[in-house]
C-alpha atoms as a PDB file:
ATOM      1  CA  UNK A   1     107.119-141.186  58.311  1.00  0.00           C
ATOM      2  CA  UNK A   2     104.515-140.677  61.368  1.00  0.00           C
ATOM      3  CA  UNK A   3     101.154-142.009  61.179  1.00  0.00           C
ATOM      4  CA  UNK A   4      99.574-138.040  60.801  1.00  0.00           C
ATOM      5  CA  UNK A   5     102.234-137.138  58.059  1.00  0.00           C
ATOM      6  CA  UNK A   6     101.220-140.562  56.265  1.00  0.00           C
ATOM      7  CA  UNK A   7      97.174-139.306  56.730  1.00  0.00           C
ATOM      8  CA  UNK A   8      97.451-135.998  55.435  1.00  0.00           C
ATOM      9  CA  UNK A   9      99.373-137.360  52.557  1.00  0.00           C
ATOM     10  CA  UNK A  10      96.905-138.901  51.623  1.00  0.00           C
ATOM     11  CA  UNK A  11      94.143-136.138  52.257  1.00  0.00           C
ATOM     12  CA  UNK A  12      96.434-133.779  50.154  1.00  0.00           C
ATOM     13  CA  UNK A  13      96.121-136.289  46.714  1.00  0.00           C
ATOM     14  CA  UNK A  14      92.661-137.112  47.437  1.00  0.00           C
ATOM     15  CA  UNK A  15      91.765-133.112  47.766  1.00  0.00           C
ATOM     16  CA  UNK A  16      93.651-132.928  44.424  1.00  0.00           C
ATOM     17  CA  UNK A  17      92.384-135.175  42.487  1.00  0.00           C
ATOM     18  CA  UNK A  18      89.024-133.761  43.540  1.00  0.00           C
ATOM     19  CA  UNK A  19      90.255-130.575  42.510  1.00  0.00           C
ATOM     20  CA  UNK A  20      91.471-131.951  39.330  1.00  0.00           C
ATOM     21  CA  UNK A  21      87.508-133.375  38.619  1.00  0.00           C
ATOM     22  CA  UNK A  22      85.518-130.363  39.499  1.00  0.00           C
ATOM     23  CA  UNK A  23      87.675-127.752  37.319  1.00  0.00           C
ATOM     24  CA  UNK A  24      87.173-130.450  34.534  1.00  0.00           C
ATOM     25  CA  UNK A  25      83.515-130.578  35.469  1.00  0.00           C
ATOM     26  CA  UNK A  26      82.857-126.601  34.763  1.00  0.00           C
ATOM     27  CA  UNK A  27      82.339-124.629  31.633  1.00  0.00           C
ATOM     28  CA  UNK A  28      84.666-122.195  29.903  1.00  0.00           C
ATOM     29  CA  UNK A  29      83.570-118.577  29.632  1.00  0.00           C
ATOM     30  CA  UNK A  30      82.851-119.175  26.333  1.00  0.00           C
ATOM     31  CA  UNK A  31      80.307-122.158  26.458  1.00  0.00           C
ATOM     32  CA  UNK A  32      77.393-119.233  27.101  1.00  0.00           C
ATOM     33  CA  UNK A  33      78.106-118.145  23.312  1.00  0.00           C
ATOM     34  CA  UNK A  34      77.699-122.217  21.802  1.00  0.00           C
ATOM     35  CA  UNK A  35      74.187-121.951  24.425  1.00  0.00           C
ATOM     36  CA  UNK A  36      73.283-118.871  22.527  1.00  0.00           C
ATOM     37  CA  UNK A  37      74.001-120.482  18.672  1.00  0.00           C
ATOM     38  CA  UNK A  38      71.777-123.534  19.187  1.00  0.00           C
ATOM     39  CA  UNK A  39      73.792-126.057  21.972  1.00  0.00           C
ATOM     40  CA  UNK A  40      70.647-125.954  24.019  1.00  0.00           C
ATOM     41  CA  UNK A  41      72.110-128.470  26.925  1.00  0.00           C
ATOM     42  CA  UNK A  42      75.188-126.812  28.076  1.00  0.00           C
ATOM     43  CA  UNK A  43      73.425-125.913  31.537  1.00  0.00           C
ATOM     44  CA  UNK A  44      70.789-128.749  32.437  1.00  0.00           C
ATOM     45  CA  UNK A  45      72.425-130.904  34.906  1.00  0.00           C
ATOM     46  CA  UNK A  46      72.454-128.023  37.968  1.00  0.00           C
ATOM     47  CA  UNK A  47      70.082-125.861  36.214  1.00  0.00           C
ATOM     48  CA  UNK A  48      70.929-122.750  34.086  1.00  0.00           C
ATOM     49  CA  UNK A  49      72.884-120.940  36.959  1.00  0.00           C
ATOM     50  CA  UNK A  50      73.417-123.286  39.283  1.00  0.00           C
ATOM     51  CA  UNK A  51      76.424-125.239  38.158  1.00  0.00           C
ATOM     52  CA  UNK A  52      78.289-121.825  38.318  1.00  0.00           C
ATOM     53  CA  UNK A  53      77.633-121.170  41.892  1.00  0.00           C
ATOM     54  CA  UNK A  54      77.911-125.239  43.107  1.00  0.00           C
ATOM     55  CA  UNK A  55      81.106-125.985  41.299  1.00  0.00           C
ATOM     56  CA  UNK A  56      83.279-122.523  41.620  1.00  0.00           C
ATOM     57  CA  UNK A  57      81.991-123.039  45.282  1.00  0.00           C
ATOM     58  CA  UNK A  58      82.870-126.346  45.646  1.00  0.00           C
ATOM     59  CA  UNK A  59      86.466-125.640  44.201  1.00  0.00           C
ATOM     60  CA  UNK A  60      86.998-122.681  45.941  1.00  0.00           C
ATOM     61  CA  UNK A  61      86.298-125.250  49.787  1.00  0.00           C
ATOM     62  CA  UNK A  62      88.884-127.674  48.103  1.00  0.00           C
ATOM     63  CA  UNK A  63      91.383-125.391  46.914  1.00  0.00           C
ATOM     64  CA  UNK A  64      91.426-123.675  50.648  1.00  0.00           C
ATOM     65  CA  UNK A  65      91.615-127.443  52.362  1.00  0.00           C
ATOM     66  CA  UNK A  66      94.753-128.210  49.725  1.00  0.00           C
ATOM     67  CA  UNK A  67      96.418-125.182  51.021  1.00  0.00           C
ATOM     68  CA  UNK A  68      95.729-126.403  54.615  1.00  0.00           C
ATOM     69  CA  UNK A  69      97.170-129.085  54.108  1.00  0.00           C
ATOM     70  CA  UNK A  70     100.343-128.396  52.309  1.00  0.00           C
ATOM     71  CA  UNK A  71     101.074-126.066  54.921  1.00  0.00           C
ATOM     72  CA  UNK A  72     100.460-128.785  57.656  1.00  0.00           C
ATOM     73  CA  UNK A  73     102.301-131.174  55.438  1.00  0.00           C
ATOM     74  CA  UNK A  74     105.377-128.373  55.223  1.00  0.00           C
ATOM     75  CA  UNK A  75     104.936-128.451  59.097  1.00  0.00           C
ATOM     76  CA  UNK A  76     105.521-132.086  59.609  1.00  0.00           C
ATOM     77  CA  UNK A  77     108.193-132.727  57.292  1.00  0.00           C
ATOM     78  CA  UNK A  78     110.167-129.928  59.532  1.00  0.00           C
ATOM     79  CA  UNK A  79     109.677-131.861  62.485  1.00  0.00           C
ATOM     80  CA  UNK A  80     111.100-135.328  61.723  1.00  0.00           C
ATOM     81  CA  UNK A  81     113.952-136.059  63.312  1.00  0.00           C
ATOM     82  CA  UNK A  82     117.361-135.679  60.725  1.00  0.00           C
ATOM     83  CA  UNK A  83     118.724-139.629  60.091  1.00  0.00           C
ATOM     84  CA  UNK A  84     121.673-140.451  61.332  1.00  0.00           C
ATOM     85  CA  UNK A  85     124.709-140.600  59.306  1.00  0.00           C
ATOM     86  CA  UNK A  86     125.565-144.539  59.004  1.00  0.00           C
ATOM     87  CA  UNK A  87     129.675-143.609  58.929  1.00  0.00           C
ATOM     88  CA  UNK A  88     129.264-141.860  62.396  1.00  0.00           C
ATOM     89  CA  UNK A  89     127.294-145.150  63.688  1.00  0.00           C
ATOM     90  CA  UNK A  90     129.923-147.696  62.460  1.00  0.00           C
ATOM     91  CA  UNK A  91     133.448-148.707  64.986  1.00  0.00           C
ATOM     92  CA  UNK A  92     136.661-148.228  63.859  1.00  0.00           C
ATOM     93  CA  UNK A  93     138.076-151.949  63.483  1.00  0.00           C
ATOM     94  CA  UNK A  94     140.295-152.776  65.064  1.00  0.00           C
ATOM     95  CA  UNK A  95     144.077-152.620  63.853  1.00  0.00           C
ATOM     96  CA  UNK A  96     146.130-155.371  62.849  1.00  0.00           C
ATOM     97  CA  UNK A  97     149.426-155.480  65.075  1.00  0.00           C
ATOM     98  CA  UNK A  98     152.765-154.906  63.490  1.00  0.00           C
ATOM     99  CA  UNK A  99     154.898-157.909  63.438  1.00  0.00           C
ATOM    100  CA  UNK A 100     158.124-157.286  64.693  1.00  0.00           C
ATOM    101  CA  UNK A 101     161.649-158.653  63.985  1.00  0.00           C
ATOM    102  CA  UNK A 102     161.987-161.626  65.654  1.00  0.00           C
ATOM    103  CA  UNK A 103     165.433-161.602  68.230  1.00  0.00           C
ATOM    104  CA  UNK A 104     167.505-163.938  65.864  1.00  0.00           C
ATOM    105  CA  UNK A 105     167.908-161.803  63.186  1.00  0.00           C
ATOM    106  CA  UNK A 106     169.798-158.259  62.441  1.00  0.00           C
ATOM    107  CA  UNK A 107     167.714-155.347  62.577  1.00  0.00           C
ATOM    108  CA  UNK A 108     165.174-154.861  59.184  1.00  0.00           C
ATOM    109  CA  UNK A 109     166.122-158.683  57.910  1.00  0.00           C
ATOM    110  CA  UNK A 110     163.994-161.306  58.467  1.00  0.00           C
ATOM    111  CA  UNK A 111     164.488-164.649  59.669  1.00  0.00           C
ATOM    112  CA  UNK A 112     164.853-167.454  56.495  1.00  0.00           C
ATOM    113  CA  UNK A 113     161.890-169.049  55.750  1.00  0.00           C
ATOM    114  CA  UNK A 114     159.389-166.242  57.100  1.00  0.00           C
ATOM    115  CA  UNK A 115     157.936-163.461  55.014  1.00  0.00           C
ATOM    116  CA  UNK A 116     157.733-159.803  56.053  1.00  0.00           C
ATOM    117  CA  UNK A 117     153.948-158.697  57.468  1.00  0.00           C
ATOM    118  CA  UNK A 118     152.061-157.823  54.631  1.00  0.00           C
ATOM    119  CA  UNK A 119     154.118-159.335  51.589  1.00  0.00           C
ATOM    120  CA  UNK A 120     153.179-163.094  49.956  1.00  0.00           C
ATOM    121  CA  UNK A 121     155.824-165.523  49.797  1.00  0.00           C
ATOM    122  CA  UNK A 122     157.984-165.408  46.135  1.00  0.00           C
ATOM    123  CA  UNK A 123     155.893-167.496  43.539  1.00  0.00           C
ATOM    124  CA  UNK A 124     152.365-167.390  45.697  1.00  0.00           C
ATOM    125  CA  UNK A 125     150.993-164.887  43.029  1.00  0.00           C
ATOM    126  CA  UNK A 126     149.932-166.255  39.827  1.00  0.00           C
ATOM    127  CA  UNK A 127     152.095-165.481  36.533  1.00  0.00           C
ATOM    128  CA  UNK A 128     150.038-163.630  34.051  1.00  0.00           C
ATOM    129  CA  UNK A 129     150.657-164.488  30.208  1.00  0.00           C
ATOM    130  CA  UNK A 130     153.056-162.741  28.912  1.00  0.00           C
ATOM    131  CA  UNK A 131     151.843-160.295  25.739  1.00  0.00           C
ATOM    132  CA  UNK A 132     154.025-160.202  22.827  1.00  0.00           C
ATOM    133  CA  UNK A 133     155.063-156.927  22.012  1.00  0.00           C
ATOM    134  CA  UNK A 134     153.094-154.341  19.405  1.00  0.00           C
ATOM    135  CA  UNK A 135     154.142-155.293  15.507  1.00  0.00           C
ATOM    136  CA  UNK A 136     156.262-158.571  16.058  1.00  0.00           C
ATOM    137  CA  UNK A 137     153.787-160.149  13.525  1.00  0.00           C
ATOM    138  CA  UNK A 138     152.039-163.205  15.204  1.00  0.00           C
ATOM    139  CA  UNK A 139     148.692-161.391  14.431  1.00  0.00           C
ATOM    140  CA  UNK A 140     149.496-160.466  10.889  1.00  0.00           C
ATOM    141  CA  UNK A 141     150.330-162.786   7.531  1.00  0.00           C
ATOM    142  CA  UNK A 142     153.580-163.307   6.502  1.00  0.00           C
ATOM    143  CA  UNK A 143     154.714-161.272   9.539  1.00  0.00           C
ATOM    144  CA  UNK A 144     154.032-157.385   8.180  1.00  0.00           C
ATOM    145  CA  UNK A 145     151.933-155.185   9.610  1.00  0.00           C
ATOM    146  CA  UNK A 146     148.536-153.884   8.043  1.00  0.00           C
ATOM    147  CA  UNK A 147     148.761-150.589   6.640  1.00  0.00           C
END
Protein backbone atom coordinates (compact mmCIF):
# COMPACT_ATOMS: atom_id res chain seq x y z
CA UNK A 1 0.00 0.00 0.00
CA UNK A 2 1.48 3.57 -1.20
CA UNK A 3 1.87 6.30 1.15
CA UNK A 4 -1.37 8.40 -0.71
CA UNK A 5 -3.61 5.18 -0.70
CA UNK A 6 -2.60 4.77 3.15
CA UNK A 7 -3.64 8.88 3.59
CA UNK A 8 -6.84 8.83 2.01
CA UNK A 9 -7.68 5.77 3.95
CA UNK A 10 -7.56 7.37 6.55
CA UNK A 11 -9.38 10.67 5.35
CA UNK A 12 -12.23 8.31 4.12
CA UNK A 13 -12.94 6.85 8.07
CA UNK A 14 -12.28 10.10 9.55
CA UNK A 15 -14.95 11.84 6.96
CA UNK A 16 -17.20 8.96 8.14
CA UNK A 17 -17.15 8.96 11.37
CA UNK A 18 -17.81 12.69 11.07
CA UNK A 19 -20.61 11.84 9.04
CA UNK A 20 -21.74 9.31 11.45
CA UNK A 21 -21.73 12.38 14.42
CA UNK A 22 -23.46 15.12 12.60
CA UNK A 23 -26.56 12.90 11.29
CA UNK A 24 -26.69 11.81 15.05
CA UNK A 25 -26.39 15.45 16.00
CA UNK A 26 -29.75 16.60 13.97
CA UNK A 27 -33.40 16.35 14.73
CA UNK A 28 -36.03 14.10 13.21
CA UNK A 29 -38.89 15.74 11.33
CA UNK A 30 -40.88 15.09 14.04
CA UNK A 31 -39.02 16.85 17.01
CA UNK A 32 -40.97 20.32 15.75
CA UNK A 33 -44.31 18.53 17.05
CA UNK A 34 -42.58 17.54 20.93
CA UNK A 35 -41.34 21.73 20.52
CA UNK A 36 -44.95 22.50 19.92
CA UNK A 37 -46.45 20.14 23.11
CA UNK A 38 -44.22 21.73 25.76
CA UNK A 39 -40.25 20.38 24.99
CA UNK A 40 -39.26 24.01 24.91
CA UNK A 41 -35.28 23.21 24.27
CA UNK A 42 -35.25 21.15 21.22
CA UNK A 43 -33.66 24.18 19.18
CA UNK A 44 -31.36 26.33 21.61
CA UNK A 45 -27.92 25.29 20.93
CA UNK A 46 -27.77 26.95 17.07
CA UNK A 47 -30.81 28.92 17.59
CA UNK A 48 -34.38 28.01 16.43
CA UNK A 49 -33.38 27.62 12.66
CA UNK A 50 -30.04 27.50 12.64
CA UNK A 51 -29.10 23.96 13.48
CA UNK A 52 -31.15 23.01 10.31
CA UNK A 53 -29.17 25.02 7.93
CA UNK A 54 -25.43 24.38 9.87
CA UNK A 55 -25.79 20.67 10.23
CA UNK A 56 -27.72 19.51 6.80
CA UNK A 57 -24.94 21.89 5.42
CA UNK A 58 -22.26 20.55 7.12
CA UNK A 59 -23.33 16.90 6.11
CA UNK A 60 -24.11 17.64 2.80
CA UNK A 61 -19.69 19.13 2.48
CA UNK A 62 -18.87 15.68 4.16
CA UNK A 63 -21.00 13.44 2.34
CA UNK A 64 -19.56 15.09 -1.14
CA UNK A 65 -15.70 14.77 0.32
CA UNK A 66 -16.63 10.81 1.23
CA UNK A 67 -17.63 10.37 -2.30
CA UNK A 68 -14.33 12.04 -3.39
CA UNK A 69 -12.64 10.00 -1.81
CA UNK A 70 -14.00 6.61 -2.43
CA UNK A 71 -13.70 7.35 -5.91
CA UNK A 72 -9.95 8.34 -5.48
CA UNK A 73 -9.61 5.38 -3.21
CA UNK A 74 -11.35 3.07 -6.21
CA UNK A 75 -8.62 4.85 -8.36
CA UNK A 76 -5.64 3.76 -6.41
CA UNK A 77 -6.50 0.37 -5.60
CA UNK A 78 -6.64 -0.06 -9.67
CA UNK A 79 -3.27 1.05 -9.96
CA UNK A 80 -1.21 -1.22 -7.67
CA UNK A 81 0.77 -3.39 -9.27
CA UNK A 82 -0.90 -7.35 -9.28
CA UNK A 83 1.58 -9.62 -6.72
CA UNK A 84 3.39 -12.03 -8.08
CA UNK A 85 2.44 -15.55 -7.93
CA UNK A 86 5.09 -17.24 -5.38
CA UNK A 87 4.89 -20.82 -7.59
CA UNK A 88 6.06 -18.85 -10.75
CA UNK A 89 9.03 -17.25 -8.51
CA UNK A 90 10.26 -20.61 -7.05
CA UNK A 91 13.18 -23.11 -9.29
CA UNK A 92 12.45 -26.35 -10.19
CA UNK A 93 14.96 -28.53 -7.96
CA UNK A 94 16.92 -30.15 -9.24
CA UNK A 95 16.42 -34.00 -10.09
CA UNK A 96 17.89 -36.79 -8.40
CA UNK A 97 19.93 -39.01 -10.98
CA UNK A 98 18.83 -42.51 -11.72
CA UNK A 99 21.15 -45.08 -10.47
CA UNK A 100 21.99 -47.44 -12.93
CA UNK A 101 22.88 -51.18 -12.95
CA UNK A 102 26.18 -51.49 -12.06
CA UNK A 103 28.40 -53.70 -15.01
CA UNK A 104 28.62 -56.91 -12.78
CA UNK A 105 25.29 -57.81 -12.76
CA UNK A 106 22.51 -59.08 -15.48
CA UNK A 107 20.32 -56.55 -16.74
CA UNK A 108 17.28 -55.35 -13.99
CA UNK A 109 19.17 -57.45 -10.97
CA UNK A 110 21.14 -55.84 -8.67
CA UNK A 111 24.38 -56.53 -7.31
CA UNK A 112 24.15 -58.57 -3.59
CA UNK A 113 24.38 -56.46 -0.87
CA UNK A 114 23.06 -53.13 -2.64
CA UNK A 115 19.47 -51.99 -2.70
CA UNK A 116 17.62 -50.69 -5.76
CA UNK A 117 17.38 -46.51 -5.90
CA UNK A 118 14.54 -45.64 -4.02
CA UNK A 119 13.70 -48.91 -1.93
CA UNK A 120 15.07 -49.40 2.02
CA UNK A 121 16.98 -52.36 2.74
CA UNK A 122 14.58 -55.61 4.06
CA UNK A 123 13.96 -55.06 7.90
CA UNK A 124 14.97 -51.05 7.90
CA UNK A 125 11.18 -50.25 8.35
CA UNK A 126 9.75 -50.71 11.67
CA UNK A 127 7.15 -53.71 12.31
CA UNK A 128 3.86 -52.35 13.37
CA UNK A 129 1.83 -54.47 16.06
CA UNK A 130 -0.01 -56.77 14.72
CA UNK A 131 -4.11 -56.31 15.46
CA UNK A 132 -5.96 -59.32 16.32
CA UNK A 133 -8.69 -59.90 14.17
CA UNK A 134 -12.58 -58.52 14.76
CA UNK A 135 -14.53 -61.06 17.39
CA UNK A 136 -11.59 -63.46 18.47
CA UNK A 137 -12.57 -62.43 22.08
CA UNK A 138 -9.47 -60.85 23.83
CA UNK A 139 -11.69 -57.71 24.38
CA UNK A 140 -14.73 -59.53 25.60
CA UNK A 141 -15.37 -61.97 28.92
CA UNK A 142 -15.34 -65.40 28.62
CA UNK A 143 -14.48 -64.93 24.92
CA UNK A 144 -18.24 -64.01 23.36
CA UNK A 145 -19.03 -61.14 21.80
CA UNK A 146 -21.46 -58.35 23.20
CA UNK A 147 -24.72 -58.39 21.71
Amino acid sequence: MTTLHTIVLVVHVLIGAMIVALVLLQRGKGADAGAAFGAGASGTVFGAKGSANFLSRSTAALATLFFCTSLGLAYLGTQRKAPESLLDSVVPAAVAPVATPTAGAPDGQTPAGQTPAGQAPVGALPQLPSIPPAGSGTGEAGGQPAR
